[in-house]
N, C-alpha and C. Protein backbone atom coordinates (compact mmCIF):
# COMPACT_ATOMS: atom_id res chain seq x y z
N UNK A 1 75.35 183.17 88.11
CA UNK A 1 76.39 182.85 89.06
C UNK A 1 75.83 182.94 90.48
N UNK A 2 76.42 181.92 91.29
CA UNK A 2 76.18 182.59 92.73
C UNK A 2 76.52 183.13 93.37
N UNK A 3 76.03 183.36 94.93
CA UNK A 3 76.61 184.42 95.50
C UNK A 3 78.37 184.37 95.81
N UNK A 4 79.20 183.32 95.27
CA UNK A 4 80.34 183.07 95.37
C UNK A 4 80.96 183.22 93.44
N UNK A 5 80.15 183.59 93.05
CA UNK A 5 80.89 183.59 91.47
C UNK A 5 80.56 182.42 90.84
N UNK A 6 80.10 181.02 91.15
CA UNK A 6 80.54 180.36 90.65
C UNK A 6 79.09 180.19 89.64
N UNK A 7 79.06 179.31 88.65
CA UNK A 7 77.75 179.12 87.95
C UNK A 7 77.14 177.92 88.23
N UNK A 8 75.16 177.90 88.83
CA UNK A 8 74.82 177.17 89.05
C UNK A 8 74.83 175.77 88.46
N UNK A 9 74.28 175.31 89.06
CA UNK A 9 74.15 173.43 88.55
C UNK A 9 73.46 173.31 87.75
N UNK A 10 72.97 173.29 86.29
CA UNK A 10 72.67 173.19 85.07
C UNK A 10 71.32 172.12 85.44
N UNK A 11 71.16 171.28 86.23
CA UNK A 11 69.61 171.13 86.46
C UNK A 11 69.18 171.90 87.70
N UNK A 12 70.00 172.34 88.52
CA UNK A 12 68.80 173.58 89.13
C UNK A 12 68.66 174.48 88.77
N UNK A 13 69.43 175.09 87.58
CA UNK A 13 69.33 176.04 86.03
C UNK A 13 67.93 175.64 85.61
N UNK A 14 67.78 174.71 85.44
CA UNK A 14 66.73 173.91 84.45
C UNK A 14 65.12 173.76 85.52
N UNK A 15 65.32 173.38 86.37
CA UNK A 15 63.94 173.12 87.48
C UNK A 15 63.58 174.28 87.89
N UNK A 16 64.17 175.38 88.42
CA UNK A 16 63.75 176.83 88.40
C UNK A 16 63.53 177.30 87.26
N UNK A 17 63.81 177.16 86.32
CA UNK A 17 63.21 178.28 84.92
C UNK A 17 61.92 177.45 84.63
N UNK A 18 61.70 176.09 84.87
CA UNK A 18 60.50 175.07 84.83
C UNK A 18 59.26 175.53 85.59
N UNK A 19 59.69 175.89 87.09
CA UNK A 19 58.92 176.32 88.33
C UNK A 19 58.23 177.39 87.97
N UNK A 20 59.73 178.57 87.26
CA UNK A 20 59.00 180.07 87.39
C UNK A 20 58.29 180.32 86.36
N UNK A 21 58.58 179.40 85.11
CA UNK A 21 57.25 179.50 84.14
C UNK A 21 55.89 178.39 84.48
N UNK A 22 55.65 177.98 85.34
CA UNK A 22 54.48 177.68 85.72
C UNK A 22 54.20 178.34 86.58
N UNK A 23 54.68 178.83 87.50
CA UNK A 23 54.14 180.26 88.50
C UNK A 23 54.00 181.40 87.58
N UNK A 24 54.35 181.61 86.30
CA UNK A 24 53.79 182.86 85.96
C UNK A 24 52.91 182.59 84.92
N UNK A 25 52.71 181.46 84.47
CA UNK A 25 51.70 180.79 83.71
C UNK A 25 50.66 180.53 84.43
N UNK A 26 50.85 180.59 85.46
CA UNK A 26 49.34 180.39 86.48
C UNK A 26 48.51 182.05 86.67
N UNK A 27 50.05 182.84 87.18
CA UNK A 27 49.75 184.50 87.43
C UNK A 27 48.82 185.08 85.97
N UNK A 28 49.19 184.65 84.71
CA UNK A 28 48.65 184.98 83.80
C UNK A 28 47.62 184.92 83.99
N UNK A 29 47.11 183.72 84.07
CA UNK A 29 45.81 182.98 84.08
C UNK A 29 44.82 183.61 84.96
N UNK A 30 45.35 184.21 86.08
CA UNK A 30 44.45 184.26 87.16
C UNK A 30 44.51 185.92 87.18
N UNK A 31 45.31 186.53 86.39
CA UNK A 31 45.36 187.73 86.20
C UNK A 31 44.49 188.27 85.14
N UNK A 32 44.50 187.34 84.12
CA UNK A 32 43.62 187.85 83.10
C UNK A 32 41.59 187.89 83.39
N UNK A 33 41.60 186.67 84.26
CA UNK A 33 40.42 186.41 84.74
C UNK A 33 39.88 187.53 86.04
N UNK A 34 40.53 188.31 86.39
CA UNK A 34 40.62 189.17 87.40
C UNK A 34 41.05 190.73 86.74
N UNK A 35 40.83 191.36 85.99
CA UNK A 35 41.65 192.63 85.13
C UNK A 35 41.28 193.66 86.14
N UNK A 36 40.53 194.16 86.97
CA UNK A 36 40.20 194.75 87.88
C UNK A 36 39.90 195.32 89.54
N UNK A 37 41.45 193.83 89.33
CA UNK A 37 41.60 193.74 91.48
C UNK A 37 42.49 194.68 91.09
N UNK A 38 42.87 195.32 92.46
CA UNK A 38 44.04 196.46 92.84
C UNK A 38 45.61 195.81 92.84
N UNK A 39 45.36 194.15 92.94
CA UNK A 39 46.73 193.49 92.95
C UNK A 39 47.41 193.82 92.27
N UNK A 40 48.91 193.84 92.43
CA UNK A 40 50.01 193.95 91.29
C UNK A 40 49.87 192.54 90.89
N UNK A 41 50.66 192.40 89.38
CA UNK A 41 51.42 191.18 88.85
C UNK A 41 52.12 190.48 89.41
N UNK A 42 52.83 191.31 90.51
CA UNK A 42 53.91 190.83 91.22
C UNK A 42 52.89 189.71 92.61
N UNK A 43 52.46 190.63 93.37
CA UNK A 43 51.43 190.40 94.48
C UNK A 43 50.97 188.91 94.00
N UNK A 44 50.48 188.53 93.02
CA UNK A 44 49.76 187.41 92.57
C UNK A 44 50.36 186.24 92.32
N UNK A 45 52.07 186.68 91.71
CA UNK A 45 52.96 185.71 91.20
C UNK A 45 53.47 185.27 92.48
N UNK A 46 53.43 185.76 93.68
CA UNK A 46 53.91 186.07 95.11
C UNK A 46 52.77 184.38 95.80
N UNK A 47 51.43 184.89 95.33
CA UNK A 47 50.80 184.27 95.84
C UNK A 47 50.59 182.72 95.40
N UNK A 48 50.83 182.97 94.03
CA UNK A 48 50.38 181.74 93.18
C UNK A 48 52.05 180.76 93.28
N UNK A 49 53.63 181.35 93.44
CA UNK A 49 54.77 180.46 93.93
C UNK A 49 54.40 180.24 95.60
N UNK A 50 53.77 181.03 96.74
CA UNK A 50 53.32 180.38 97.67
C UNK A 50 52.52 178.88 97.66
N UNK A 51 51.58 179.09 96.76
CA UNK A 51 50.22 177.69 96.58
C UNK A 51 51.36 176.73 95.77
N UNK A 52 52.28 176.80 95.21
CA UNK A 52 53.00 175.45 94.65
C UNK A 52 54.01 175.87 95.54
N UNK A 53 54.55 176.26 96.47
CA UNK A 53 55.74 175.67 97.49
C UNK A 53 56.77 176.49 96.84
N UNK A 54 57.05 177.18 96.22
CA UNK A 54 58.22 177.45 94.77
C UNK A 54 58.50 179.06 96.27
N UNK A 55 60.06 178.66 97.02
CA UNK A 55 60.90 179.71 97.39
C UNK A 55 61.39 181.08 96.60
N UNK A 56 60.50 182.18 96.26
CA UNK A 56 60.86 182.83 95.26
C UNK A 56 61.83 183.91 95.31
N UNK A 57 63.06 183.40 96.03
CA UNK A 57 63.53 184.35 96.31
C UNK A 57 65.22 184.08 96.18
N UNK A 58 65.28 183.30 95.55
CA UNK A 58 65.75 182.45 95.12
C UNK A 58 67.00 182.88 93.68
N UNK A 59 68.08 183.19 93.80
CA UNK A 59 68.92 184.52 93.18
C UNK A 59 68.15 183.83 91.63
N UNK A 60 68.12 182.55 90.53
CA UNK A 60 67.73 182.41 89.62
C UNK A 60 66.07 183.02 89.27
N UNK A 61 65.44 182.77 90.59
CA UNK A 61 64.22 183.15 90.25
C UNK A 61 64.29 184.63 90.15
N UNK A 62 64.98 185.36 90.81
CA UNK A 62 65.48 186.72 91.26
C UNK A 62 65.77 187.29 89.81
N UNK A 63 66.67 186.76 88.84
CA UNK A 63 67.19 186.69 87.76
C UNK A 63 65.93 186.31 86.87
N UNK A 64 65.26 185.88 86.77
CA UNK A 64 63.88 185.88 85.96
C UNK A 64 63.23 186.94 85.86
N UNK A 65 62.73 187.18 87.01
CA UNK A 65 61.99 188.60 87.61
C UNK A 65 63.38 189.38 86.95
N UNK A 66 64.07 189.70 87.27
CA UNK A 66 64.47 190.63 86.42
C UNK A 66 64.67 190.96 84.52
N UNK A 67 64.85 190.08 84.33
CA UNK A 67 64.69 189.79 82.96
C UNK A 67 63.21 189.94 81.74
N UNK A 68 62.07 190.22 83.18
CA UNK A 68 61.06 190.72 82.46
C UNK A 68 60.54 192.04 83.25
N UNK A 69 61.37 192.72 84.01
CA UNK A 69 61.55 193.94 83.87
C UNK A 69 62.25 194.93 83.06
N UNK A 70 63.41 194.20 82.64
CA UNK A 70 63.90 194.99 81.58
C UNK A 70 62.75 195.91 80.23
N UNK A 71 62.55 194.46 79.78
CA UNK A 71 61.73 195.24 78.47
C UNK A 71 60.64 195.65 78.82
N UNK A 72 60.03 195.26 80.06
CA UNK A 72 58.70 196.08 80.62
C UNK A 72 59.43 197.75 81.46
N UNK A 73 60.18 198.08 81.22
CA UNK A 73 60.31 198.89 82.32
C UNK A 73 59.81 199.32 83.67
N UNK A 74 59.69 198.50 84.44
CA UNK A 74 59.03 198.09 85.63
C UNK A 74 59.23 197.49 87.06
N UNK A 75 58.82 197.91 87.83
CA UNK A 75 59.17 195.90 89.08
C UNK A 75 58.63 195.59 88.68
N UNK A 76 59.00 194.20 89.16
CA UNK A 76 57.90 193.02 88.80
C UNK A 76 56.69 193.13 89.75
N UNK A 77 56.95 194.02 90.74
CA UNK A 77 55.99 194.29 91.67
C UNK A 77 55.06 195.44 91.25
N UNK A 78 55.69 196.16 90.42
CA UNK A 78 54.51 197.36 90.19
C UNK A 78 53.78 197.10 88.48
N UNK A 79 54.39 195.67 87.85
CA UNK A 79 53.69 195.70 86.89
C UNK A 79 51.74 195.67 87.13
N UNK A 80 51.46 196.20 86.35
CA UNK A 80 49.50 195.90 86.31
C UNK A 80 49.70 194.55 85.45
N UNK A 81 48.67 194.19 85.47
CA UNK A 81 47.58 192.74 84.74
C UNK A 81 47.91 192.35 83.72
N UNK A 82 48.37 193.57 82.69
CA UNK A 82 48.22 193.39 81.29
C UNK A 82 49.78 194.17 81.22
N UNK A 83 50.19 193.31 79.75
CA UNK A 83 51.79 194.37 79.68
C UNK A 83 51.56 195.93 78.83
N UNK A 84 50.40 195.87 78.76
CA UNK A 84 49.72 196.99 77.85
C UNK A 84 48.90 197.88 78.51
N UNK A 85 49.35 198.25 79.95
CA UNK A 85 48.56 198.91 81.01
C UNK A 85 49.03 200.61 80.55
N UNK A 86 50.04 200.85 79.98
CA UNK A 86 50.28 202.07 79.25
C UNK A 86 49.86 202.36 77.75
N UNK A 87 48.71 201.52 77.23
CA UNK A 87 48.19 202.07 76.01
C UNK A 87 48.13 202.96 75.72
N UNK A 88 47.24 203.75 76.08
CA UNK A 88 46.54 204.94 76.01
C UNK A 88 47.56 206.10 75.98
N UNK A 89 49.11 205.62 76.32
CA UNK A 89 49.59 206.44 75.29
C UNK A 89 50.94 206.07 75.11
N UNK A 90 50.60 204.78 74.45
CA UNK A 90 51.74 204.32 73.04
C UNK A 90 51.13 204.99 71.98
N UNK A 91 52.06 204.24 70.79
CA UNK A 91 52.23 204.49 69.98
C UNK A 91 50.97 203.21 68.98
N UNK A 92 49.58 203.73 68.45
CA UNK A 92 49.33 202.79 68.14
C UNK A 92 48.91 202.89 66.45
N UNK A 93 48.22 201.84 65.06
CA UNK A 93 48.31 201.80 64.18
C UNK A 93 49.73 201.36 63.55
N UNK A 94 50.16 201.62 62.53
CA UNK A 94 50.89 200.62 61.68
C UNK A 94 52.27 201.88 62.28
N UNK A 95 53.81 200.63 62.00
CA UNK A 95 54.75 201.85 62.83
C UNK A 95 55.89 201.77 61.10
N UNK A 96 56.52 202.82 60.89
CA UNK A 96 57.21 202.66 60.36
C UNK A 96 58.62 203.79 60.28
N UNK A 97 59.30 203.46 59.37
CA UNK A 97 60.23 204.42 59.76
C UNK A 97 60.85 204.58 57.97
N UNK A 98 61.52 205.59 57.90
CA UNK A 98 62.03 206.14 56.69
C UNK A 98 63.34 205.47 56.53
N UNK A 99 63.18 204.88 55.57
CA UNK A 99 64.55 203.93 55.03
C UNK A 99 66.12 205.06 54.57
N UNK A 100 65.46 206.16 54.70
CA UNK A 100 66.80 206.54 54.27
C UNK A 100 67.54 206.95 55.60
N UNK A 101 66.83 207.07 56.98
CA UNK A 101 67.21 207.45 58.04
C UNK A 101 68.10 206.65 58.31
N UNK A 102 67.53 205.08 58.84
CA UNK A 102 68.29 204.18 58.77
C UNK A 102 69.27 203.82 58.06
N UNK A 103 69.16 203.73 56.93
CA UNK A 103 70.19 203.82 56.06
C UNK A 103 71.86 204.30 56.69
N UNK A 104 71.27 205.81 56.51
CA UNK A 104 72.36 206.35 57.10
C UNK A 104 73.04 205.87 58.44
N UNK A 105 72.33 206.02 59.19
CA UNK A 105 73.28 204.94 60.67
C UNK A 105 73.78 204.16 60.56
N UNK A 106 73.58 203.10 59.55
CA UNK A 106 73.97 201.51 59.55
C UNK A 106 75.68 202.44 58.83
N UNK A 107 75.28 203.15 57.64
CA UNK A 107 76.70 203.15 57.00
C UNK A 107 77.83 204.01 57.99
N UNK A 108 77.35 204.80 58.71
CA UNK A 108 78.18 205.42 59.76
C UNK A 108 77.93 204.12 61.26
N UNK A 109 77.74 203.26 61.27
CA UNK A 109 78.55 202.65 62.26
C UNK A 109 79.79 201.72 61.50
């Protein structure tokens, strides 16, 4: 919605989600080739919608960036390079869980 409630125009819906996955398809790119500048994710995606013209500030693009902070728990500004910059202490090898645990929750909801 915009800043009036109402919901955008279904092709500038469409040309911004176009834009911001080639600005972060580029950030990838130039992030992965680089794993060791001090830049954020953010800093780069900043730089790389500057070099294609792309206004990123923009409430849909705004709404992107947020949408991959959620499951990263993050800004988009303080993500690192890789979405796996907290390895070292996940959870790693095979994951599983006890069927009868589950079990039980599903029948008590």
């Amino acid at each position: 919605l915009d800043e009036n409630g109402w919901p955008f125009d279904p092709k500038v819906d469409e040309k911004l989600s176009v834009l911001f996955n080639e600005c972060l398809d580029l950030t990838f790119q130039r992030a992965s080739a680089d794993k060791h500048s001090e830049r954020t994710f953010g800093d780069l995606f900043d730089e790389v919608c500057r070099e294609k013209g792309v206004k990123n500030n923009h409430p849909l693009l705004k709404w992107h960036q947020a949408n991959l902070e959620l499951p990263t728990g993050a800004d988009f500004h303080g993500l690192g390079y890789t979405w796996n910059d907290d390895e070292p202490f996940g959870f790693e090898g095979a994951h599983a869980a006890p069927e009868t645990s589950w079990k039980f929750v599903m029948d008590n909801l």
